[in-house]
Protein backbone atom coordinates (compact mmCIF):
# COMPACT_ATOMS: atom_id res chain seq x y z
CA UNK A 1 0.00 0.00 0.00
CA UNK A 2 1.09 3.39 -0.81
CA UNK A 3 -0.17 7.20 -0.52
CA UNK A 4 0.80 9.34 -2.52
CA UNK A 5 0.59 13.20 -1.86
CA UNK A 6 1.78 16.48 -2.51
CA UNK A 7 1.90 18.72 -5.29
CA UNK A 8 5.11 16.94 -6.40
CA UNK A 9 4.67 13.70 -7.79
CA UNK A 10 7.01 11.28 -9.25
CA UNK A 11 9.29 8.34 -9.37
CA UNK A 12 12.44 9.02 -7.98
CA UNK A 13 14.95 7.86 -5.14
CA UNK A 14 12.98 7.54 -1.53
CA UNK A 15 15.61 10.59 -0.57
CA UNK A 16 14.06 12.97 -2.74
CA UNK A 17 10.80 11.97 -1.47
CA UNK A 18 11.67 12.27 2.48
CA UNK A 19 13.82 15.32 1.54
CA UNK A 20 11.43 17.27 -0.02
CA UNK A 21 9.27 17.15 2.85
CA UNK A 22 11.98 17.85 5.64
CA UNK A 23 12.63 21.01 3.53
CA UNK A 24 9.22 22.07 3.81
CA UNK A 25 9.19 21.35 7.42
CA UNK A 26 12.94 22.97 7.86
CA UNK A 27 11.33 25.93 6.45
CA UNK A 28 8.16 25.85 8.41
CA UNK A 29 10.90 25.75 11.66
CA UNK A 30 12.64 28.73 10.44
CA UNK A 31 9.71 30.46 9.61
CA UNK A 32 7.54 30.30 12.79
CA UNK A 33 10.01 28.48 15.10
CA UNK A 34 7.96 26.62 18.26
CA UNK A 35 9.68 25.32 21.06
CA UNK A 36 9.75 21.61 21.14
CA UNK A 37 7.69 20.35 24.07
CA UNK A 38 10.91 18.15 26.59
CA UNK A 39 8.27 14.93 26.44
CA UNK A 40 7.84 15.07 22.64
CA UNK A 41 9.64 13.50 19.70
CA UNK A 42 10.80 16.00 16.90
CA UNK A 43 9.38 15.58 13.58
CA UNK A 44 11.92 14.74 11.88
CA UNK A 45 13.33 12.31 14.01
CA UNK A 46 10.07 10.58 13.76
CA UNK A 47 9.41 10.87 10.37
CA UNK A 48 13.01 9.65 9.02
CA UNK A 49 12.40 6.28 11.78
CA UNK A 50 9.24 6.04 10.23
CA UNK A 51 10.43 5.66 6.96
CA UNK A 52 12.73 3.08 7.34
CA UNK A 53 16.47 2.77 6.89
CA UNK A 54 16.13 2.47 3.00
CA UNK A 55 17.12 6.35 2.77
CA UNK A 56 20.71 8.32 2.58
CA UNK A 57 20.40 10.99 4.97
CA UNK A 58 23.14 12.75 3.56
CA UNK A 59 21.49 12.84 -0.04
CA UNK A 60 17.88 13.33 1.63
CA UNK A 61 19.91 16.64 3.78
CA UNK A 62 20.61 17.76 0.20
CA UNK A 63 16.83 17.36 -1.44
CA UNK A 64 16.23 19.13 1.96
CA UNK A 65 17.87 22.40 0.75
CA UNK A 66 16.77 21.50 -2.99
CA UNK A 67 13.16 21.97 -1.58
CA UNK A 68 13.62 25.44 0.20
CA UNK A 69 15.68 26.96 -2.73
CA UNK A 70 12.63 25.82 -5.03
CA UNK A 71 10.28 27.12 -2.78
CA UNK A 72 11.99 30.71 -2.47
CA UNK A 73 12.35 30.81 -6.27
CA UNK A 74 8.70 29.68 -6.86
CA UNK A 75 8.27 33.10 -4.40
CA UNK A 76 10.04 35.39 -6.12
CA UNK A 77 8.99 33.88 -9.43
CA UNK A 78 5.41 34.07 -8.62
CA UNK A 79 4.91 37.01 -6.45
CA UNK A 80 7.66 39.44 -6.54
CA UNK A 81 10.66 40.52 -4.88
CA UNK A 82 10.19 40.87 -1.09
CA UNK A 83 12.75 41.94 1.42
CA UNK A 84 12.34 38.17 2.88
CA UNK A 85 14.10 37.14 0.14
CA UNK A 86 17.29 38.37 1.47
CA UNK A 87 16.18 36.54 4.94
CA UNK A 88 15.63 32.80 2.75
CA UNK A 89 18.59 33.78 1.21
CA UNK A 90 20.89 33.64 4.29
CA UNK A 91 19.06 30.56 5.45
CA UNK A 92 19.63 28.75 2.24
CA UNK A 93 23.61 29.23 2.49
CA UNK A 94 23.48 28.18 5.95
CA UNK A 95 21.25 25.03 4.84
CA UNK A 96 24.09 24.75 1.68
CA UNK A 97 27.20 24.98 3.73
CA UNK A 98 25.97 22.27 6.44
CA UNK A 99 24.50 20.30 3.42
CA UNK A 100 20.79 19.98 5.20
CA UNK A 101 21.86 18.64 8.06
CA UNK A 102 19.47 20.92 10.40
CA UNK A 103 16.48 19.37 7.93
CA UNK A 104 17.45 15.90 8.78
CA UNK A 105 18.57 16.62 12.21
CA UNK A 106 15.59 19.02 13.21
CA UNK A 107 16.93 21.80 13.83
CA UNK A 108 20.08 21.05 15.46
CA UNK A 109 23.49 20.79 13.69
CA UNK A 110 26.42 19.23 14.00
C-alpha cells in the first residue's frame, strides 16, 4: 500500500521523497520556530524512523535544501521581490554549507 501526496509527484529515489518534505518542514521551523515540548519526539526524528532505513540521509539533507531553494524561487517567481528574500537567502547558504543537516537533524546541527 502506498499514498501518494503532494503537489510533487514522481518516481524518484525515496531521498528525494523524504527530503522534499523535511525542507518544507525545515522551512516551516525557520519560519515560525515553536519550542519543542521536553516529552515530545521532533518531527523529523520521527518521520526519518518512520520511513525506514532504505534512505541516505546525507542525499535526503541535500533534497532538503533542494526543496527550500525551489520554494523561495517559486516566491520570487510568482509574487515578486520581497525583502524576505534576502532573509531565505541567508538561510539557504546556511542550509548549503551544512548540506541539510538541520532538515534531517531538526533543527540542530552538527
Amino acid at each position: 500500500m502506498a499514498l501518494l501526496t503532494g503537489e510533487d509527484l514522481g518516481a524518484a529515489r525515496p531521498e528525494l521523497d523524504l527530503g522534499w518534505l523535511l525542507g518544507d518542514l525545515a522551512e516551516l521551523d525557520w519560519a515560525l520556530p515553536v519550542p519543542a515540548h521536553p516529552d515530545g519526539p521532533e518531527l523529523p526524528r520521527v518521520l526519518l524512523d518512520a520511513y525506514g532505513a532504505g534512505a541516505d540521509r546525507e542525499l535526503t539533507g541535500r533534497a532538503a535544501v533542494v526543496r527550500v531553494a525551489a520554494h523561495m524561487r517559486d516566491f520570487a517567481a510568482y509574487c515578486g521581490w520581497s525583502d524576505e528574500l534576502a532573509d531565505y537567502t541567508a538561510f539557504i547558504a546556511d542550509l548549503i554549507d551544512e548540506e541539510g543537516r538541520r532538515a534531517v537533524l531538526g533543527g540542530a546541527t552538527p
